[in-house]
PDB file of N, CA and C in Angstrom:
ATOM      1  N   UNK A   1      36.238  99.570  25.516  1.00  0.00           N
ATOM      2  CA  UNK A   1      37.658  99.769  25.715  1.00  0.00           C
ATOM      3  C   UNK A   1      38.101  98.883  26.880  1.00  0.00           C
ATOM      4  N   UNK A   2      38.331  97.626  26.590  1.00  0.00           N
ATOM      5  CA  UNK A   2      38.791  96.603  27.880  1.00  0.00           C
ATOM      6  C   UNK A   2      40.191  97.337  28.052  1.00  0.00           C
ATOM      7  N   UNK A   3      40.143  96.865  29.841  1.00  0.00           N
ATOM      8  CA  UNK A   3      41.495  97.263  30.551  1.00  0.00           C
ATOM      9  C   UNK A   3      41.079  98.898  31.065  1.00  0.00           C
ATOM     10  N   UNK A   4      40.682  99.778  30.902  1.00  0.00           N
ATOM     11  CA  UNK A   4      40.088 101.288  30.913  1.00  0.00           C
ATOM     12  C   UNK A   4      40.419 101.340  32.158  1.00  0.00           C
ATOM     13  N   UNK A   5      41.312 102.000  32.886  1.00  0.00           N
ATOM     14  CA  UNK A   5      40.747 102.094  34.442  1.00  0.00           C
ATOM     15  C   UNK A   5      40.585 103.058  34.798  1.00  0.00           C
ATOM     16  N   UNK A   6      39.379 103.210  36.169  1.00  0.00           N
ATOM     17  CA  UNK A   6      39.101 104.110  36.850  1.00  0.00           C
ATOM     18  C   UNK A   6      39.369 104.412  37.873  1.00  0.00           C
ATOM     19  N   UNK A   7      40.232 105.474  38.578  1.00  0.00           N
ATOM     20  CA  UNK A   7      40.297 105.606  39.699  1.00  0.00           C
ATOM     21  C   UNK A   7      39.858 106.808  40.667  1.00  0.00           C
ATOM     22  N   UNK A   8      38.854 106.386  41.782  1.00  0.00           N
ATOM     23  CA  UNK A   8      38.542 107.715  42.756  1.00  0.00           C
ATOM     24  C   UNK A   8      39.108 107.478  43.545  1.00  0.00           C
ATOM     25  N   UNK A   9      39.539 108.887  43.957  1.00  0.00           N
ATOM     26  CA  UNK A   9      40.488 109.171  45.059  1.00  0.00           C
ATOM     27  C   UNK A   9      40.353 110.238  45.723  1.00  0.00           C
ATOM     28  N   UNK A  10      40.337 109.886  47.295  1.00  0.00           N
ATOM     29  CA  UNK A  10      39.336 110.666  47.963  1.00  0.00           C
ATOM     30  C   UNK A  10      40.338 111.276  49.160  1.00  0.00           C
ATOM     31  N   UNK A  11      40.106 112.817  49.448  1.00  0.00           N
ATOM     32  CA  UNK A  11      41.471 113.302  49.914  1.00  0.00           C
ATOM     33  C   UNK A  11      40.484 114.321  50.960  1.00  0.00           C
ATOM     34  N   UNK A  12      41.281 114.992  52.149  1.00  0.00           N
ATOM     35  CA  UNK A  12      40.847 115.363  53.251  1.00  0.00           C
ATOM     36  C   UNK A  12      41.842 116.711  53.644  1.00  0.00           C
ATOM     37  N   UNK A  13      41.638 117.985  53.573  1.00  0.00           N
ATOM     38  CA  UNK A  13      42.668 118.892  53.514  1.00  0.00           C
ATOM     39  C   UNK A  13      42.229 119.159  55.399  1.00  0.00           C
ATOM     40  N   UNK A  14      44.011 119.137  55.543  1.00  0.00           N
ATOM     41  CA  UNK A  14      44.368 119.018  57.160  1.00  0.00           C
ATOM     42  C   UNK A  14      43.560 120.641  57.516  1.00  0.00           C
ATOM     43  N   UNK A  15      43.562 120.608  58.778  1.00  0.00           N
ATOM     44  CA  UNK A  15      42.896 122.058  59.493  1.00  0.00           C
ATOM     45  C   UNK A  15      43.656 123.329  58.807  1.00  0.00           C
ATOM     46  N   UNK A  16      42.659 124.207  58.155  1.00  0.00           N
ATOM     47  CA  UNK A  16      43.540 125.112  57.777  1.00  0.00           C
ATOM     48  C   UNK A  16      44.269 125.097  56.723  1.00  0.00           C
ATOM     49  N   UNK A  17      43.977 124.075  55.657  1.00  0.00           N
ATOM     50  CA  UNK A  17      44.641 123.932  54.823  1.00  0.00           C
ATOM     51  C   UNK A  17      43.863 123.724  53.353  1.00  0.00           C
ATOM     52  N   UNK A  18      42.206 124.117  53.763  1.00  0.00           N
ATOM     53  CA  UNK A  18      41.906 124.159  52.396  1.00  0.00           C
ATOM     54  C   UNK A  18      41.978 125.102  51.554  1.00  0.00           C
ATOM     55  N   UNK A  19      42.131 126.257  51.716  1.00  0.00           N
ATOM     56  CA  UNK A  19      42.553 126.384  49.976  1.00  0.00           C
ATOM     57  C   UNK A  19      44.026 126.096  49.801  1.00  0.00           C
ATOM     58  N   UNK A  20      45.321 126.116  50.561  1.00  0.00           N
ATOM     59  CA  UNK A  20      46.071 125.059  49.677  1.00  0.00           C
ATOM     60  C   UNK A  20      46.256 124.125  49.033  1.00  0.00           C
ATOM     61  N   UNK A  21      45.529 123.600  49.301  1.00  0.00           N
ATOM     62  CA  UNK A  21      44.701 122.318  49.427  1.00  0.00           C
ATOM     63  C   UNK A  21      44.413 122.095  48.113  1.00  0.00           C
ATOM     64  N   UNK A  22      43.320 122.909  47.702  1.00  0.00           N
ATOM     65  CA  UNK A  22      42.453 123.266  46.620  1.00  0.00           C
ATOM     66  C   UNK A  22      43.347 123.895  45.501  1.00  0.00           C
ATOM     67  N   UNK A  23      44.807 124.667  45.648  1.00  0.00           N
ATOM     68  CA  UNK A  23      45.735 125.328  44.837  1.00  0.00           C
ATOM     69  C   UNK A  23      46.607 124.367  44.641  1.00  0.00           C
ATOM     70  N   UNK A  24      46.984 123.468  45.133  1.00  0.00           N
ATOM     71  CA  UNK A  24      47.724 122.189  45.110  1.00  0.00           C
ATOM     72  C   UNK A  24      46.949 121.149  43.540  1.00  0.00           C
ATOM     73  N   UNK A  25      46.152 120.526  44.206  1.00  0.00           N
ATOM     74  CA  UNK A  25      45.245 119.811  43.728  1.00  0.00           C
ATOM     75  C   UNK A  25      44.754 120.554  42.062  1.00  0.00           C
ATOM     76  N   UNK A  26      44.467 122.002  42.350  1.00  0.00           N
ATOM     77  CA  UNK A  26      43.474 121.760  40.915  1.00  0.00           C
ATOM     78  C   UNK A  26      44.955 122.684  40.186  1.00  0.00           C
ATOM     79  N   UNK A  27      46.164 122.875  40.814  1.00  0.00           N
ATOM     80  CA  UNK A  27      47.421 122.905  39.672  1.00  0.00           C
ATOM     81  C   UNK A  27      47.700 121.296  39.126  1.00  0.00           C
ATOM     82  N   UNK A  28      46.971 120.116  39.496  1.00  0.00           N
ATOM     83  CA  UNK A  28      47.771 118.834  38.821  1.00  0.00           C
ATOM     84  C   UNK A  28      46.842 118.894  37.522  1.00  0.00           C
ATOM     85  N   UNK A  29      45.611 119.415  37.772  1.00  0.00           N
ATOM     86  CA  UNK A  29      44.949 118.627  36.357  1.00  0.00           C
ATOM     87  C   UNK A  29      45.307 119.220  34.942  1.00  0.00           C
ATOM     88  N   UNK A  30      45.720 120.562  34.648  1.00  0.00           N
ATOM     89  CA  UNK A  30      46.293 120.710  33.312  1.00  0.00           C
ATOM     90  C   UNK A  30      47.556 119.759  33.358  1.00  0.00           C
ATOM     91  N   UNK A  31      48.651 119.620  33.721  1.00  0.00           N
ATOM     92  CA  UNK A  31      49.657 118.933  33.415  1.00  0.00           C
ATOM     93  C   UNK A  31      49.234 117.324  33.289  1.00  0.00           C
ATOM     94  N   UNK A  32      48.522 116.584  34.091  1.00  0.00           N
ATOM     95  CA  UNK A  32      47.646 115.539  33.899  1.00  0.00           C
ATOM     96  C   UNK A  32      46.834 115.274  32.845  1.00  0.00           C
ATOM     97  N   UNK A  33      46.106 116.249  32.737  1.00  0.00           N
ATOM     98  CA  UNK A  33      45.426 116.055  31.406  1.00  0.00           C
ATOM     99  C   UNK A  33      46.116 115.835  30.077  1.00  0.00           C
ATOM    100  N   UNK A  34      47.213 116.514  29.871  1.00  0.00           N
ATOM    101  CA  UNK A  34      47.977 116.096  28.901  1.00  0.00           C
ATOM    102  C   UNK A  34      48.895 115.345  28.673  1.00  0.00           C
ATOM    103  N   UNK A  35      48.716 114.534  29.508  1.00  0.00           N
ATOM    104  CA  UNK A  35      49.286 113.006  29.873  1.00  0.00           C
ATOM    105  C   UNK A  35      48.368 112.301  28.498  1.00  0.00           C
ATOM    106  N   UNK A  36      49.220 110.759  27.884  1.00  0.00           N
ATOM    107  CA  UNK A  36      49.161 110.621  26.876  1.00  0.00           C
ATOM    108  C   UNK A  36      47.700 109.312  27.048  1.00  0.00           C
ATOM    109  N   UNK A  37      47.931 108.676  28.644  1.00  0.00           N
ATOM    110  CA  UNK A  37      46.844 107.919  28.943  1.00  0.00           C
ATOM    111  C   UNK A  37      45.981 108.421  29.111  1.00  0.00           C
ATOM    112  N   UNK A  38      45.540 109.808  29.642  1.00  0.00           N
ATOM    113  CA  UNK A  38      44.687 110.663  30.735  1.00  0.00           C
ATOM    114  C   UNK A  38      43.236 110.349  29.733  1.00  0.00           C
ATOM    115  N   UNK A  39      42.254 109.550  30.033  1.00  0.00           N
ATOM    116  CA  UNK A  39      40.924 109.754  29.340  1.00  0.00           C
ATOM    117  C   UNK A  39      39.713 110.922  29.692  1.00  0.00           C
ATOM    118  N   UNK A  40      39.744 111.115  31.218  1.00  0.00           N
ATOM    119  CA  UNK A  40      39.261 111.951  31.919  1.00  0.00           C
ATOM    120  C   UNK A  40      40.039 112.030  33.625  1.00  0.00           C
ATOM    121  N   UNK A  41      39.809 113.168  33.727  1.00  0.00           N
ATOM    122  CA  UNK A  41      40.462 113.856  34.964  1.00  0.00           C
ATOM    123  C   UNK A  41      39.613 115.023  35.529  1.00  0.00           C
ATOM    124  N   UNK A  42      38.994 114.365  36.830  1.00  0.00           N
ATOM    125  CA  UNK A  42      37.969 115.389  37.342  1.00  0.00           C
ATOM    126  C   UNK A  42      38.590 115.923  39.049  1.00  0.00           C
ATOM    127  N   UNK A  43      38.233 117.117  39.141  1.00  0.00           N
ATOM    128  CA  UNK A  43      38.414 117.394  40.855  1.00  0.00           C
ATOM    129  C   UNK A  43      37.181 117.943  41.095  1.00  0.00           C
ATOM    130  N   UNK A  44      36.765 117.139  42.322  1.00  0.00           N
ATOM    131  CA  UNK A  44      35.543 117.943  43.054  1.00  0.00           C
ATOM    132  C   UNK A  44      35.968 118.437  44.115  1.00  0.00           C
ATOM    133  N   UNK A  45      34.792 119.411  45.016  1.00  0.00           N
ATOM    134  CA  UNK A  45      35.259 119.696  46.319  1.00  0.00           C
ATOM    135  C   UNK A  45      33.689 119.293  46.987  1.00  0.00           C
ATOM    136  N   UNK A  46      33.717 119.140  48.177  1.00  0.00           N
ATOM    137  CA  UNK A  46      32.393 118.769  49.005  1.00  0.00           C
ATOM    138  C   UNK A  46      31.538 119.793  48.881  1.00  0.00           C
ATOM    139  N   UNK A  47      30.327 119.441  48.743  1.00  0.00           N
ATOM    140  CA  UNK A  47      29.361 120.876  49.260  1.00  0.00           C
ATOM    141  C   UNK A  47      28.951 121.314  50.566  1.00  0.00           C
ATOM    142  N   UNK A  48      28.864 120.168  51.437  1.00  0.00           N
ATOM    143  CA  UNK A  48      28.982 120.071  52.819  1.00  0.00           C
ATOM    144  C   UNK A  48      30.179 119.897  53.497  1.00  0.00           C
ATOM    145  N   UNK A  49      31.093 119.994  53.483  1.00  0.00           N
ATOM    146  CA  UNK A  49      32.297 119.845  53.891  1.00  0.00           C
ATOM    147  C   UNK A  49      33.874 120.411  53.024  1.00  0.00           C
ATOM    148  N   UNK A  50      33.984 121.085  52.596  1.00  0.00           N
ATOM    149  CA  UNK A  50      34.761 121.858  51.636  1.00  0.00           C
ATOM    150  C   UNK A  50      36.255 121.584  52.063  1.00  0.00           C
ATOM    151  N   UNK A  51      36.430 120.897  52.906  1.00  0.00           N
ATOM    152  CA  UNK A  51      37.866 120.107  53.350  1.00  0.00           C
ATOM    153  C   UNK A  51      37.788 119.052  52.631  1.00  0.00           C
ATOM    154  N   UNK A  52      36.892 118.206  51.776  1.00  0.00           N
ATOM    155  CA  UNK A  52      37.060 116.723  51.689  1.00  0.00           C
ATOM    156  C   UNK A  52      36.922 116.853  49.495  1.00  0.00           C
ATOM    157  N   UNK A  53      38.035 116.631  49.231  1.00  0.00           N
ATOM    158  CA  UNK A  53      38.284 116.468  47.395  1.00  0.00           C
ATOM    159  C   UNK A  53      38.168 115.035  47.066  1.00  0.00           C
ATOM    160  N   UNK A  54      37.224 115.117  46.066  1.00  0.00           N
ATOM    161  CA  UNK A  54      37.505 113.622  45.064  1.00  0.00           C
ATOM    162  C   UNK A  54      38.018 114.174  43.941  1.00  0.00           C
ATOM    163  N   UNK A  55      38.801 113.212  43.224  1.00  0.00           N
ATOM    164  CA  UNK A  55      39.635 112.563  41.803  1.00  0.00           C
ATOM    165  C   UNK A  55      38.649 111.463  41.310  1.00  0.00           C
ATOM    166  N   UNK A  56      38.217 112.135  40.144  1.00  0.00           N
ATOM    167  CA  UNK A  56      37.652 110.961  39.377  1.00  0.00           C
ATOM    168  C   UNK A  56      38.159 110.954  38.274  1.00  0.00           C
ATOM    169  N   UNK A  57      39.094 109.894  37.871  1.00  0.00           N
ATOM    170  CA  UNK A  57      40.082 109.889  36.830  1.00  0.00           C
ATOM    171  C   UNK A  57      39.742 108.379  35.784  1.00  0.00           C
ATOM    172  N   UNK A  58      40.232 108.457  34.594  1.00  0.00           N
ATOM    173  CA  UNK A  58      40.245 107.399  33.890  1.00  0.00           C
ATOM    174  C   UNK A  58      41.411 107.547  33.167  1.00  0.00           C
ATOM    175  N   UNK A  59      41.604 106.196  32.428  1.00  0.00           N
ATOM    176  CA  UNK A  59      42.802 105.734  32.179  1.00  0.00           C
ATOM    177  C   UNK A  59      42.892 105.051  31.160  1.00  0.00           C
ATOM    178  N   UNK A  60      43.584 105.182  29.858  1.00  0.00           N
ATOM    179  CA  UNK A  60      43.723 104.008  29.021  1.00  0.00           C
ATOM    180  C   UNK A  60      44.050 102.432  29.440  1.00  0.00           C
ATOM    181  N   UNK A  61      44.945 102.479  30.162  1.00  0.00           N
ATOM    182  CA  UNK A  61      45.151 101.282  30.938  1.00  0.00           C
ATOM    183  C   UNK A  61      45.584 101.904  32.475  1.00  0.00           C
ATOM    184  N   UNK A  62      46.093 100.897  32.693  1.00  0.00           N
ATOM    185  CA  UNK A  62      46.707 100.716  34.572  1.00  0.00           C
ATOM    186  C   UNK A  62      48.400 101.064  33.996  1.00  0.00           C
ATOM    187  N   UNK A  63      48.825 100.339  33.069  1.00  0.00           N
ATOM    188  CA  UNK A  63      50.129 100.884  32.750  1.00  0.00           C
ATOM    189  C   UNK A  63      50.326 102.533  32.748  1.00  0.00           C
ATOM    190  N   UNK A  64      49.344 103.081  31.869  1.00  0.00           N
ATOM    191  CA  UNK A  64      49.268 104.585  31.616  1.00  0.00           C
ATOM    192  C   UNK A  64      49.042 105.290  33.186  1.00  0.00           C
ATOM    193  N   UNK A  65      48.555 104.830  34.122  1.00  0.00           N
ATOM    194  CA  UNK A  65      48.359 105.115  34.936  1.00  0.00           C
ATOM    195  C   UNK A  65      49.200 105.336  36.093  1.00  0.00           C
ATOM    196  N   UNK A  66      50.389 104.167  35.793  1.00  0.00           N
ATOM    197  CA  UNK A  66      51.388 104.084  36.539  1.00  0.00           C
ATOM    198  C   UNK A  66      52.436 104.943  36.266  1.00  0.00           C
ATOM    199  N   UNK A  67      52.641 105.058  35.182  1.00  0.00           N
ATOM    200  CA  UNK A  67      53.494 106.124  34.157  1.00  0.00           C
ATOM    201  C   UNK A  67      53.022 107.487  34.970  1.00  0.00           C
ATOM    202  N   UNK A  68      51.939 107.711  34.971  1.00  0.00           N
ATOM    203  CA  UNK A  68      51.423 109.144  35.461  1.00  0.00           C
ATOM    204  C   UNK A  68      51.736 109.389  36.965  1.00  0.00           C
ATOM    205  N   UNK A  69      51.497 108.032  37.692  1.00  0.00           N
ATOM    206  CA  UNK A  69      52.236 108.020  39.355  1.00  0.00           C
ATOM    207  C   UNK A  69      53.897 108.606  39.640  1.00  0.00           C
ATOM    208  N   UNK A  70      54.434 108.395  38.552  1.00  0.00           N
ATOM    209  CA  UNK A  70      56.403 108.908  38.248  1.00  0.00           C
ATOM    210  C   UNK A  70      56.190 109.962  37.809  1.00  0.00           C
ATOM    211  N   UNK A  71      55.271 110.908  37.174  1.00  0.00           N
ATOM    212  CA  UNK A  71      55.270 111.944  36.710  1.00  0.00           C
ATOM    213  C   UNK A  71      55.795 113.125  37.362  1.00  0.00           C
ATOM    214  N   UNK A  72      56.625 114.109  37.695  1.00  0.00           N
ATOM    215  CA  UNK A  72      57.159 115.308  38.694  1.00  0.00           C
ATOM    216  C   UNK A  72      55.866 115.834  39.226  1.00  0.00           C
ATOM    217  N   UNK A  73      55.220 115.652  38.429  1.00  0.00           N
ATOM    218  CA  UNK A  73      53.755 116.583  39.472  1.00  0.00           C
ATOM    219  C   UNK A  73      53.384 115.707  40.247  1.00  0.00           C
ATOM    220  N   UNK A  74      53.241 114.730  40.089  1.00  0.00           N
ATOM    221  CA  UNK A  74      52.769 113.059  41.020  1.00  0.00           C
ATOM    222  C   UNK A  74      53.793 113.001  42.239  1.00  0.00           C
ATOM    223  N   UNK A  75      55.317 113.237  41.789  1.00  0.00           N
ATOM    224  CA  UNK A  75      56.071 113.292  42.858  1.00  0.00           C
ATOM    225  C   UNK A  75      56.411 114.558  43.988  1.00  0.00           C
ATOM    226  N   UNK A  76      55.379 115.544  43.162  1.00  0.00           N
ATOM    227  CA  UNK A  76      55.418 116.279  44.214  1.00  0.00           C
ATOM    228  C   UNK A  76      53.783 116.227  44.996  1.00  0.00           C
ATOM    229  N   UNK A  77      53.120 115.384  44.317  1.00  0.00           N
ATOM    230  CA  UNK A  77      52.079 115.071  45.282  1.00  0.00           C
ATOM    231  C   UNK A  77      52.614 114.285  46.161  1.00  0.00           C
ATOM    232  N   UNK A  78      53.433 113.811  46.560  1.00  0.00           N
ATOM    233  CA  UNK A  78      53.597 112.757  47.267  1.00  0.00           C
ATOM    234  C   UNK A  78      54.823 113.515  48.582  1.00  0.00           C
ATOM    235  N   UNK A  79      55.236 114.724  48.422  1.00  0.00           N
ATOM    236  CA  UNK A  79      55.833 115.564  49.143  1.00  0.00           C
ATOM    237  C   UNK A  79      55.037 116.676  49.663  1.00  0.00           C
ATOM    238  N   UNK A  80      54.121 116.629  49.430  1.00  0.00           N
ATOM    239  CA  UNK A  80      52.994 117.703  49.743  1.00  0.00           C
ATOM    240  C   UNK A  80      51.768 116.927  50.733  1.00  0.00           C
ATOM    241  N   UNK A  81      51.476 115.494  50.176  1.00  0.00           N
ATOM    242  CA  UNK A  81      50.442 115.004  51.333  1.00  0.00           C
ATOM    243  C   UNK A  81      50.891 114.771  52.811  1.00  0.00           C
ATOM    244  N   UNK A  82      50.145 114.973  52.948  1.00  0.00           N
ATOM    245  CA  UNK A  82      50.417 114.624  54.708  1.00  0.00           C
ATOM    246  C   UNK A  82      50.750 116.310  55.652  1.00  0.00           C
ATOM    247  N   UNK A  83      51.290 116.517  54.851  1.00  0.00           N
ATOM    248  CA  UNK A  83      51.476 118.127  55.242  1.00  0.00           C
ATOM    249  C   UNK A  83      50.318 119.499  54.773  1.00  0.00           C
ATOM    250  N   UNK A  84      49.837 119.076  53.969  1.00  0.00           N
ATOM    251  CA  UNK A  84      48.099 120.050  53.912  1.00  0.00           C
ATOM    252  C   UNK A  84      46.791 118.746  53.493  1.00  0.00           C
ATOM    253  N   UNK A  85      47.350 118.222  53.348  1.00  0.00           N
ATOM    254  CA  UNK A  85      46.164 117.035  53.100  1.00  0.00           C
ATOM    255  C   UNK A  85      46.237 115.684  53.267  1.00  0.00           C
ATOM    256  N   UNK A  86      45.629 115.012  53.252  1.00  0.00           N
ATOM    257  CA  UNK A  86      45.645 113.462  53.550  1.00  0.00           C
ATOM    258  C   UNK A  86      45.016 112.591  52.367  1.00  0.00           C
ATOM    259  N   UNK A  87      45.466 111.435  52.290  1.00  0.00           N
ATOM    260  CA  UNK A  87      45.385 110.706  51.168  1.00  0.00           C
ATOM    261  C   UNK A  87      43.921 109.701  51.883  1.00  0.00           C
ATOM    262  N   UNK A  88      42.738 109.622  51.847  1.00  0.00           N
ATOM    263  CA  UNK A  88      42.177 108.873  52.551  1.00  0.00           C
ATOM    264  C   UNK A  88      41.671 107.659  52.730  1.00  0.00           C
ATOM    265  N   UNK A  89      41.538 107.502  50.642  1.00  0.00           N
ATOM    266  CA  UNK A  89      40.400 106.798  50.406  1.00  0.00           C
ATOM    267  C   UNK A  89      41.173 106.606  48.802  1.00  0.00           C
ATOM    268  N   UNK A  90      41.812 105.188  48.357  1.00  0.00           N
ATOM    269  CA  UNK A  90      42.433 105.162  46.633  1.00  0.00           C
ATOM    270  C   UNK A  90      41.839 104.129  45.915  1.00  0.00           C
ATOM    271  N   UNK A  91      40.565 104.390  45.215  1.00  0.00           N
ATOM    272  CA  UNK A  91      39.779 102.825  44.589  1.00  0.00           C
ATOM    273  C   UNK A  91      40.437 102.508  43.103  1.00  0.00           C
ATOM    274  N   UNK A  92      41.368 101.902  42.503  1.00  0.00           N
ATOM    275  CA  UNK A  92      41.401 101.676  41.434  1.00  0.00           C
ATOM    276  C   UNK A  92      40.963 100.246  40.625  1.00  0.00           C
ATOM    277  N   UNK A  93      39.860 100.666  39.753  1.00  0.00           N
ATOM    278  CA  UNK A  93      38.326  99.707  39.536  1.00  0.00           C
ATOM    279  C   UNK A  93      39.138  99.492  37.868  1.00  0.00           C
ATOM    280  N   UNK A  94      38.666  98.463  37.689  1.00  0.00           N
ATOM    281  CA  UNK A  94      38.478  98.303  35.653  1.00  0.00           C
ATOM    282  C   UNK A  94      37.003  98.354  35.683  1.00  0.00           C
ATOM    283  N   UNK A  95      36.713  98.929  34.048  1.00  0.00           N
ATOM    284  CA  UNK A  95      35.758  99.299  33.650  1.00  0.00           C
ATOM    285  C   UNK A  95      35.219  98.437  32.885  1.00  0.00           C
ATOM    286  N   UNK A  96      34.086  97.868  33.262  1.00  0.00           N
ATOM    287  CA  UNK A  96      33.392  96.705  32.655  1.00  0.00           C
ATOM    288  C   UNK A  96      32.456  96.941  31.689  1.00  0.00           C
ATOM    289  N   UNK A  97      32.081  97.951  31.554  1.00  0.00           N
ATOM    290  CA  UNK A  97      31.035  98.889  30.530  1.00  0.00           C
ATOM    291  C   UNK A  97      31.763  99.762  29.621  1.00  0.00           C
ATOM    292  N   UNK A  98      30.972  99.768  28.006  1.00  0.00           N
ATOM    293  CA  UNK A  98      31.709 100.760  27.736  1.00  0.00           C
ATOM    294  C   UNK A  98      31.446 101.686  27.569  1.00  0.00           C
ATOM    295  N   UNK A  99      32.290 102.584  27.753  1.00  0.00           N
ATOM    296  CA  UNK A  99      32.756 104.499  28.119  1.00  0.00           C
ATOM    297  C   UNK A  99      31.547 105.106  27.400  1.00  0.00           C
ATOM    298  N   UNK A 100      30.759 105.897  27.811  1.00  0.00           N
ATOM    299  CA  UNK A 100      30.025 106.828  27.196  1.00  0.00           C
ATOM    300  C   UNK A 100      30.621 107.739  25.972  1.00  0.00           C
ATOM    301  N   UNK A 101      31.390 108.087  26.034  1.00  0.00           N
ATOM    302  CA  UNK A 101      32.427 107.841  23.922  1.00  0.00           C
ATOM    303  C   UNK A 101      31.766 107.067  23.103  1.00  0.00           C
ATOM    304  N   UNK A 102      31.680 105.584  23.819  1.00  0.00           N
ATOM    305  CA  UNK A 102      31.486 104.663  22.654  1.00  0.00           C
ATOM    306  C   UNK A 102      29.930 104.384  22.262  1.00  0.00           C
ATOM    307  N   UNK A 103      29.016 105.047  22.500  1.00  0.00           N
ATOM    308  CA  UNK A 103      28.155 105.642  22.278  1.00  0.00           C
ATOM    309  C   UNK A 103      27.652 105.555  20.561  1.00  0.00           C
TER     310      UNK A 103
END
């Protein structure tokens, strides 16, 4: 699947703010998931550090992806960071291999 992208995204919930944090975050992935690009959509939390979330997401393309950045839940991520969490770490990679699907 050329063009596929992947993006991790690595987030840091401010003092006191993880489980909002964590109620924030794992309310985006049903509405995300049924996004029309969404290939996969993962949230972790640290095992050693339970303040620090990754996003491991994929993407039909970077277009689909951008579409999902305008989304109301996206825009209220973007009214919510900084105030229980921090944005720390945003890698968005193309996928040079193909997808374990194609299998």
């Amino acid at each position: 699947m050329a063009g596929q992208l992947t993006v991790i995204a690595h987030l840091r919930a401010l003092n006191g703010q993880i489980e909002a944090t964590k109620a924030f975050l794992t309310g985006l992935i049903a509405p995300t998931r049924a996004e029309p690009g969404c290939v996969e959509y993962w949230l972790h939390q640290d095992d050693d550090d339970p303040a620090e979330f990754t996003f491991y997401e994929n993407w039909t393309s970077r277009a689909e992806w951008d579409k999902h950045m305008e989304m109301p839940h996206l825009k209220a991520f973007a009214e919510v960071r900084d105030k229980v969490f921090e944005l720390q770490k945003l890698r968005l990679m193309t996928m040079i291999g193909d997808p374990v699907s194609a299998r």
